[in-house]
PDB file of N, CA and C in Angstrom:
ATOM      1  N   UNK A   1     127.876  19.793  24.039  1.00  0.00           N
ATOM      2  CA  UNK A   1     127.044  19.208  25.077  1.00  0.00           C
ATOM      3  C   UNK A   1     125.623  19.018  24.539  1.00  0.00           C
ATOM      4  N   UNK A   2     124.868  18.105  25.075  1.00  0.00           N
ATOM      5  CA  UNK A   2     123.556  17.609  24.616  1.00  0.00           C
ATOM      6  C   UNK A   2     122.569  17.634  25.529  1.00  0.00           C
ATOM      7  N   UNK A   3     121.423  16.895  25.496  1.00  0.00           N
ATOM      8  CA  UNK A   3     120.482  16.620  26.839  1.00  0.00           C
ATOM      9  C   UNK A   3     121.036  15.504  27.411  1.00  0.00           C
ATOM     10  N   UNK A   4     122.083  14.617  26.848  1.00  0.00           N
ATOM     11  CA  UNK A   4     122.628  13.636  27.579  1.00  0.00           C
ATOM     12  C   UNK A   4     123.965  13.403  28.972  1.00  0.00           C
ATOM     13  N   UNK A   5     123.940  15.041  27.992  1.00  0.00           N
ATOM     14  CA  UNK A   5     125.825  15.217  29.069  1.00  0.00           C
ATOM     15  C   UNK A   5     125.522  14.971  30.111  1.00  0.00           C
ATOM     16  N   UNK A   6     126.458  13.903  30.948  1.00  0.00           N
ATOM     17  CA  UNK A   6     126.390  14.002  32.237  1.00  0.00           C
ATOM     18  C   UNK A   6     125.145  13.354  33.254  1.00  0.00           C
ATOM     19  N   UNK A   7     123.873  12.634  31.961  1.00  0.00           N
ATOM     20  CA  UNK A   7     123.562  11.845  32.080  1.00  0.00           C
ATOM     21  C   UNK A   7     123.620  10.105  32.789  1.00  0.00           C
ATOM     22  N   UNK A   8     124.378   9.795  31.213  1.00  0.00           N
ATOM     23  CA  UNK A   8     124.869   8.567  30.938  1.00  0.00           C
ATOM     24  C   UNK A   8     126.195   8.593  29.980  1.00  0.00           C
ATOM     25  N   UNK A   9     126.593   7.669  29.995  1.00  0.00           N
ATOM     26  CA  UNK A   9     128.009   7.532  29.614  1.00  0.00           C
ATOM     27  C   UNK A   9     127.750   6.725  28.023  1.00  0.00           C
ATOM     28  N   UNK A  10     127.950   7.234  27.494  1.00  0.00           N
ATOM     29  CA  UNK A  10     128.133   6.914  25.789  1.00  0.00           C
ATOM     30  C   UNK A  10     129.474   7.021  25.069  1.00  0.00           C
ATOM     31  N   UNK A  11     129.596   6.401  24.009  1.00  0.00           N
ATOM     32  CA  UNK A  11     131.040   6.521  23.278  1.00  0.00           C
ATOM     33  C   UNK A  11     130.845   7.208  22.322  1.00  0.00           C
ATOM     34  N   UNK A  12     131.915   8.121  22.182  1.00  0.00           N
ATOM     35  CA  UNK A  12     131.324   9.350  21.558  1.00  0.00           C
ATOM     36  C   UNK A  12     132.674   9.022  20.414  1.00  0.00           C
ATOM     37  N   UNK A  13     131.275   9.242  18.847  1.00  0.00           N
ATOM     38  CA  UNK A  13     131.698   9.002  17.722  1.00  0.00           C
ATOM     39  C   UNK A  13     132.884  10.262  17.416  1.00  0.00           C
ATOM     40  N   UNK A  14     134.326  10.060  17.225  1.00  0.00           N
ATOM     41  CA  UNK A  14     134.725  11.056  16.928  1.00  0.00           C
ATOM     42  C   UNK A  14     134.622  10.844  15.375  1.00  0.00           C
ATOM     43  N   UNK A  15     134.795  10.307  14.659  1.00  0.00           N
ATOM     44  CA  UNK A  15     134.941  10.474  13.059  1.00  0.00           C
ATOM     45  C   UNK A  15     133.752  11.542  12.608  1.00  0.00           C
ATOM     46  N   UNK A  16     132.513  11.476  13.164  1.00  0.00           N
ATOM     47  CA  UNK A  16     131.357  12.956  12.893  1.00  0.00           C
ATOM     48  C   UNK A  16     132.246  14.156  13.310  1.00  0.00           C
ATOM     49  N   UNK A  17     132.912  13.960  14.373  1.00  0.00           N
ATOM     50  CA  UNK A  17     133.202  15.723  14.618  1.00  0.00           C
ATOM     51  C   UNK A  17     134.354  15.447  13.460  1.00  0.00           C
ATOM     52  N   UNK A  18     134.990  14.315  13.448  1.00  0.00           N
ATOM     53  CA  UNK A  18     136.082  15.243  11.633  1.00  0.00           C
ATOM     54  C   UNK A  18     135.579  15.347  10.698  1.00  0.00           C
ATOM     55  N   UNK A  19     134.300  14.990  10.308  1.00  0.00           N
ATOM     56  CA  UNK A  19     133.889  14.887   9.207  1.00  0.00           C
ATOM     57  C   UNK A  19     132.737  16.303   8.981  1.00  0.00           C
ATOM     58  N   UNK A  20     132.888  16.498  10.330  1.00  0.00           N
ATOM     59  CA  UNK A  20     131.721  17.696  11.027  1.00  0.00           C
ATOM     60  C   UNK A  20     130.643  17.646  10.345  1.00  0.00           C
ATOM     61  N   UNK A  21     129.952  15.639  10.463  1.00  0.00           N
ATOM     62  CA  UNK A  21     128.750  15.719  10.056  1.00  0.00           C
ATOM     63  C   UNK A  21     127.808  16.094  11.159  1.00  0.00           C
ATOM     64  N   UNK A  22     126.335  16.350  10.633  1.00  0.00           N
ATOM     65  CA  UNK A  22     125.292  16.883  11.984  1.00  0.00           C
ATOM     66  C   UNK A  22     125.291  15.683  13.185  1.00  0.00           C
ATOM     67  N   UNK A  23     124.945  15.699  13.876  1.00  0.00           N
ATOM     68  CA  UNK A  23     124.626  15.437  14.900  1.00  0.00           C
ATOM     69  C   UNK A  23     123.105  14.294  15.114  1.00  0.00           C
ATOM     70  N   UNK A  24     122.931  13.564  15.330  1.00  0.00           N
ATOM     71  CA  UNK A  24     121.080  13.275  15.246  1.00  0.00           C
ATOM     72  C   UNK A  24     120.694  13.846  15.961  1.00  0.00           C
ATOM     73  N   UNK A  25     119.362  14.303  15.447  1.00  0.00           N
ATOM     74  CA  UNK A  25     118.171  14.997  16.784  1.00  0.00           C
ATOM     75  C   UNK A  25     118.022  14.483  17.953  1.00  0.00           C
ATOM     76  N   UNK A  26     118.110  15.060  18.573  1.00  0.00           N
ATOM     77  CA  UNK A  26     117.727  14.344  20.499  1.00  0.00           C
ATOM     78  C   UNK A  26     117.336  13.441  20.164  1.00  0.00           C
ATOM     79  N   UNK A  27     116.716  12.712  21.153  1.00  0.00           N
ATOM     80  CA  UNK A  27     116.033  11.217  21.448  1.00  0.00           C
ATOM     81  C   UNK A  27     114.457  11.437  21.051  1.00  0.00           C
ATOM     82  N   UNK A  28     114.106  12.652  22.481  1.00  0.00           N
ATOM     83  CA  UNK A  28     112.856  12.564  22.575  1.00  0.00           C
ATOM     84  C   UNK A  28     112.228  13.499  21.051  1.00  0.00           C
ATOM     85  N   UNK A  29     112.725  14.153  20.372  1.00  0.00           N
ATOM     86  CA  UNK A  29     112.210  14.781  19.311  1.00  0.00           C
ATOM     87  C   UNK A  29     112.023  13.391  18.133  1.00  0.00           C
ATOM     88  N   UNK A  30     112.891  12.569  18.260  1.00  0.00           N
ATOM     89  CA  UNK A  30     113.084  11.333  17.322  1.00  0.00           C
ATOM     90  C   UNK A  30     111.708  10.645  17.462  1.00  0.00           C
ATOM     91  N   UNK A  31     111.333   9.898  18.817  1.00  0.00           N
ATOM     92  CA  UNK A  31     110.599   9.434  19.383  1.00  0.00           C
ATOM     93  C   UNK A  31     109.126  10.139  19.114  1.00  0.00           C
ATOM     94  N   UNK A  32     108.890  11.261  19.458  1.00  0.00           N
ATOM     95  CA  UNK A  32     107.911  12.221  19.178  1.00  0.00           C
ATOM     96  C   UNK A  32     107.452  12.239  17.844  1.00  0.00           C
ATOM     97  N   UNK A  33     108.793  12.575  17.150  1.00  0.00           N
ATOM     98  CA  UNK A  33     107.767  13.048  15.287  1.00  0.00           C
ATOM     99  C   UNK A  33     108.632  12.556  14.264  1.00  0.00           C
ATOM    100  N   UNK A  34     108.880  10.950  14.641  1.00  0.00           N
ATOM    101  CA  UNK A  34     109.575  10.267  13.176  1.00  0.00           C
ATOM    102  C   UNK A  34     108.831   8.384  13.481  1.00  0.00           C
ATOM    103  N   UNK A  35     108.916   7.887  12.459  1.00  0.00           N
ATOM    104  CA  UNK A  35     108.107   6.971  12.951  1.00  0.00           C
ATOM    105  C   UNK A  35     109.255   5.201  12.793  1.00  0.00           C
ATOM    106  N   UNK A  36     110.634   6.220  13.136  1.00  0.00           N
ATOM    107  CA  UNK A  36     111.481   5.489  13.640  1.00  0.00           C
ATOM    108  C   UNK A  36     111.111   4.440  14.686  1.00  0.00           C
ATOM    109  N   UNK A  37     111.773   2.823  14.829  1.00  0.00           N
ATOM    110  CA  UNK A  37     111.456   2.322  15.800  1.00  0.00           C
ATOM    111  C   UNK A  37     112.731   2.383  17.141  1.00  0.00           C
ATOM    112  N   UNK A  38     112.246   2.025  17.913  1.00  0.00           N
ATOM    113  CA  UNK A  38     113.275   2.718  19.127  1.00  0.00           C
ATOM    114  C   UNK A  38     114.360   2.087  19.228  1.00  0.00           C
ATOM    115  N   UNK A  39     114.732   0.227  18.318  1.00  0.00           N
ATOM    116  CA  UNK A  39     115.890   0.352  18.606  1.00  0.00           C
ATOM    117  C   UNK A  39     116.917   1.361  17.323  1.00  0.00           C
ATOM    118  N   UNK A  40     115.823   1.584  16.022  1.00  0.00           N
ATOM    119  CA  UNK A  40     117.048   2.673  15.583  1.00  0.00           C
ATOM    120  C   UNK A  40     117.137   3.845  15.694  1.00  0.00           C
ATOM    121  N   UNK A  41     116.263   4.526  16.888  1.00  0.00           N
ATOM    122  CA  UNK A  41     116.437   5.376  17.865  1.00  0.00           C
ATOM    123  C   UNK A  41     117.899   5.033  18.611  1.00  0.00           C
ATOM    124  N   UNK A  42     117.568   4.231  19.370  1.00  0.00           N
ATOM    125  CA  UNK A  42     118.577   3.347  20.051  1.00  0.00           C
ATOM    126  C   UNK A  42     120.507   3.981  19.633  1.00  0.00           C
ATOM    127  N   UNK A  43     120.251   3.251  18.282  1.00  0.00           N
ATOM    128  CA  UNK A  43     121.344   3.480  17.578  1.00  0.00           C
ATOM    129  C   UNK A  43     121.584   4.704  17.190  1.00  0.00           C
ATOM    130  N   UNK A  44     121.032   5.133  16.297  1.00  0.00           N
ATOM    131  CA  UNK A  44     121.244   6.932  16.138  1.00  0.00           C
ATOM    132  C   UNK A  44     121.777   7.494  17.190  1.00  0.00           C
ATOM    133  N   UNK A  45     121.375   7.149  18.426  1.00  0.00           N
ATOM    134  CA  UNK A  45     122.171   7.804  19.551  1.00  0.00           C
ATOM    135  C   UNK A  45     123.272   7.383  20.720  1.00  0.00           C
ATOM    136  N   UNK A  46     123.456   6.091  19.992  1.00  0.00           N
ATOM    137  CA  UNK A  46     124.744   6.253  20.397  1.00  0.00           C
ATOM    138  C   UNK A  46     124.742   4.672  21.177  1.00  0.00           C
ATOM    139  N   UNK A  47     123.332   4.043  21.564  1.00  0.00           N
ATOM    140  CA  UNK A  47     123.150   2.824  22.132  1.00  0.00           C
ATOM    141  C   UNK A  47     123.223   1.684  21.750  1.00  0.00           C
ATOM    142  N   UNK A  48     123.818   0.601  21.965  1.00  0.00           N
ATOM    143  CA  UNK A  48     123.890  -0.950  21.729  1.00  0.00           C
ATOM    144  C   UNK A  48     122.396  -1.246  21.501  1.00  0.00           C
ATOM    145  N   UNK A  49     121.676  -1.206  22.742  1.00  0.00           N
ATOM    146  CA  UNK A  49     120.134  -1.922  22.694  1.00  0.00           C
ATOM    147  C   UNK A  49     118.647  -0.805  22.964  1.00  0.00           C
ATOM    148  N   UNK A  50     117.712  -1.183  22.625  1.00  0.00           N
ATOM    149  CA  UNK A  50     116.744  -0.457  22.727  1.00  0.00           C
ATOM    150  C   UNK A  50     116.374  -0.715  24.400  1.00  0.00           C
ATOM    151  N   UNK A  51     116.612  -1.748  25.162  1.00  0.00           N
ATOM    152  CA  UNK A  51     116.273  -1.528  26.691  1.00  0.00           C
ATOM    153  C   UNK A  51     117.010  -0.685  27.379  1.00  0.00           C
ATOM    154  N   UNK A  52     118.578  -0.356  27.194  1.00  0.00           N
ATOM    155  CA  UNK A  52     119.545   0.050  28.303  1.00  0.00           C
ATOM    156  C   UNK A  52     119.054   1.661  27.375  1.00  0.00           C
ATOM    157  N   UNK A  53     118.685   2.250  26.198  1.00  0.00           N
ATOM    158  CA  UNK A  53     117.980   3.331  25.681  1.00  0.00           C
ATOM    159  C   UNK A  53     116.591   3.547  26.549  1.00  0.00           C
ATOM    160  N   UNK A  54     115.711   2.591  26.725  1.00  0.00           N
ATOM    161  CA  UNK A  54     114.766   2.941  27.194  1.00  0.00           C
ATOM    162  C   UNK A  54     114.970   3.614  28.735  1.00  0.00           C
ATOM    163  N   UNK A  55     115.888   2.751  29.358  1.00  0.00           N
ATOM    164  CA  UNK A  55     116.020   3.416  30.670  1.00  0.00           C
ATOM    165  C   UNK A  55     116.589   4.210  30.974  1.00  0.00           C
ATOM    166  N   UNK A  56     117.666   4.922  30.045  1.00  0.00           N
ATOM    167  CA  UNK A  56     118.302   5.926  30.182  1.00  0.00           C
ATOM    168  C   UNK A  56     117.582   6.780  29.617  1.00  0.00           C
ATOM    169  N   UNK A  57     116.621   7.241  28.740  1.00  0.00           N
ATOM    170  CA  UNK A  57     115.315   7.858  28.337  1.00  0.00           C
ATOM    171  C   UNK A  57     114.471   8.348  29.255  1.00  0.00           C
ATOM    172  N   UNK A  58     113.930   6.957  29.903  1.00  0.00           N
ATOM    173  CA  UNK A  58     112.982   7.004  31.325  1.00  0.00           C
ATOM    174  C   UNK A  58     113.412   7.869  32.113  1.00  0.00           C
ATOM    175  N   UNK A  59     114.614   7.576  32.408  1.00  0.00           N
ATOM    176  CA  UNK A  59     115.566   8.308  33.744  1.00  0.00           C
ATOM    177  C   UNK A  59     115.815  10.021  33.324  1.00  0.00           C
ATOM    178  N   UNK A  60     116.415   9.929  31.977  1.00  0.00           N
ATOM    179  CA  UNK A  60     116.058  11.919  31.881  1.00  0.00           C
ATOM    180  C   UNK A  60     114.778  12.029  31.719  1.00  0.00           C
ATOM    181  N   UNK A  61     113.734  11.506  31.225  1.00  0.00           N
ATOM    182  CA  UNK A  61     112.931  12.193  30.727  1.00  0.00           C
ATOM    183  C   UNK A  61     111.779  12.095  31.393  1.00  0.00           C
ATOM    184  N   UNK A  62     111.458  10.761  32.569  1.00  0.00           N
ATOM    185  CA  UNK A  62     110.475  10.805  33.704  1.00  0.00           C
ATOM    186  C   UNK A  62     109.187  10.384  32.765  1.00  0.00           C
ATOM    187  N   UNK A  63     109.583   9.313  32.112  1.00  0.00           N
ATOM    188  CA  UNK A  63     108.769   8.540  30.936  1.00  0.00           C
ATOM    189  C   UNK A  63     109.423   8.057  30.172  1.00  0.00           C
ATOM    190  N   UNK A  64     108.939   6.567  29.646  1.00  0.00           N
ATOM    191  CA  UNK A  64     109.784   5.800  28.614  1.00  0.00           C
ATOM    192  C   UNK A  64     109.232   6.427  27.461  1.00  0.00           C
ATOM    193  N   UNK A  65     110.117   5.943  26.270  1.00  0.00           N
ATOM    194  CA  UNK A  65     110.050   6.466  25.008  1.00  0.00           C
ATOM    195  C   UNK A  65     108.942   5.673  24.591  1.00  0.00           C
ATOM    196  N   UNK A  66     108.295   4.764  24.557  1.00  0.00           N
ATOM    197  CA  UNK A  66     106.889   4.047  24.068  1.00  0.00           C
ATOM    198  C   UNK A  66     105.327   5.138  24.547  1.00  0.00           C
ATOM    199  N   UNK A  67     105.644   5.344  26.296  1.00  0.00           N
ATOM    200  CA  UNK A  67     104.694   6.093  26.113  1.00  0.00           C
ATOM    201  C   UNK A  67     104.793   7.744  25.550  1.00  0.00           C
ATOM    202  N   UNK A  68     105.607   7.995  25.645  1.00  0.00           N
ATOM    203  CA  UNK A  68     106.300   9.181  25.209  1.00  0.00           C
ATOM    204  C   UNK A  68     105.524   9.727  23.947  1.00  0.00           C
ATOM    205  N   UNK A  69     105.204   8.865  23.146  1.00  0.00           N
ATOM    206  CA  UNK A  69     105.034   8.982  21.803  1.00  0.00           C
ATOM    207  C   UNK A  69     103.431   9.213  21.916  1.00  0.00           C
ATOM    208  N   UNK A  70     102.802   8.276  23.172  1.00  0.00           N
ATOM    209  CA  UNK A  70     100.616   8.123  22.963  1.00  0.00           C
ATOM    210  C   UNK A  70     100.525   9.612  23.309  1.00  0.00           C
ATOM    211  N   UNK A  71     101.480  10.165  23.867  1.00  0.00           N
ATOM    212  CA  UNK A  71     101.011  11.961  23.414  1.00  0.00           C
ATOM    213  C   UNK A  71     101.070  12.429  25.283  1.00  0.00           C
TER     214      UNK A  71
END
């Protein structure tokens, strides 16, 4: 389980759990202290696009990932 469970509905990579590679860091730690842009935020976690990411971001986190980052 993640900060997402039960969230939003994502397709969950099984070939990582056979390969039992790591996991990516949350969203908001990504967003915070990598100078990743959000749609390969986006992707790392599991999303098609950086908008339907932003709002599912917004929605757990009670802030989008753009401002998220001015501190």
């Amino acid at each position: 389980m993640n900060e997402w469970s039960g969230k939003v509905k994502i397709r969950v990579d099984h070939a990582r759990h056979r390969d039992r590679r790591p996991a990516p860091p949350p969203a908001r730690q990504m967003a915070r202290h990598t100078g990743m842009s959000l749609m390969q935020i986006a992707v790392a976690t599991g999303f098609a696009s950086a908008p339907h990411f932003a709002r599912a971001y917004g929605d757990l986190h009670g802030v989008v990932p753009s401002r998220d980052r001015e501190g």
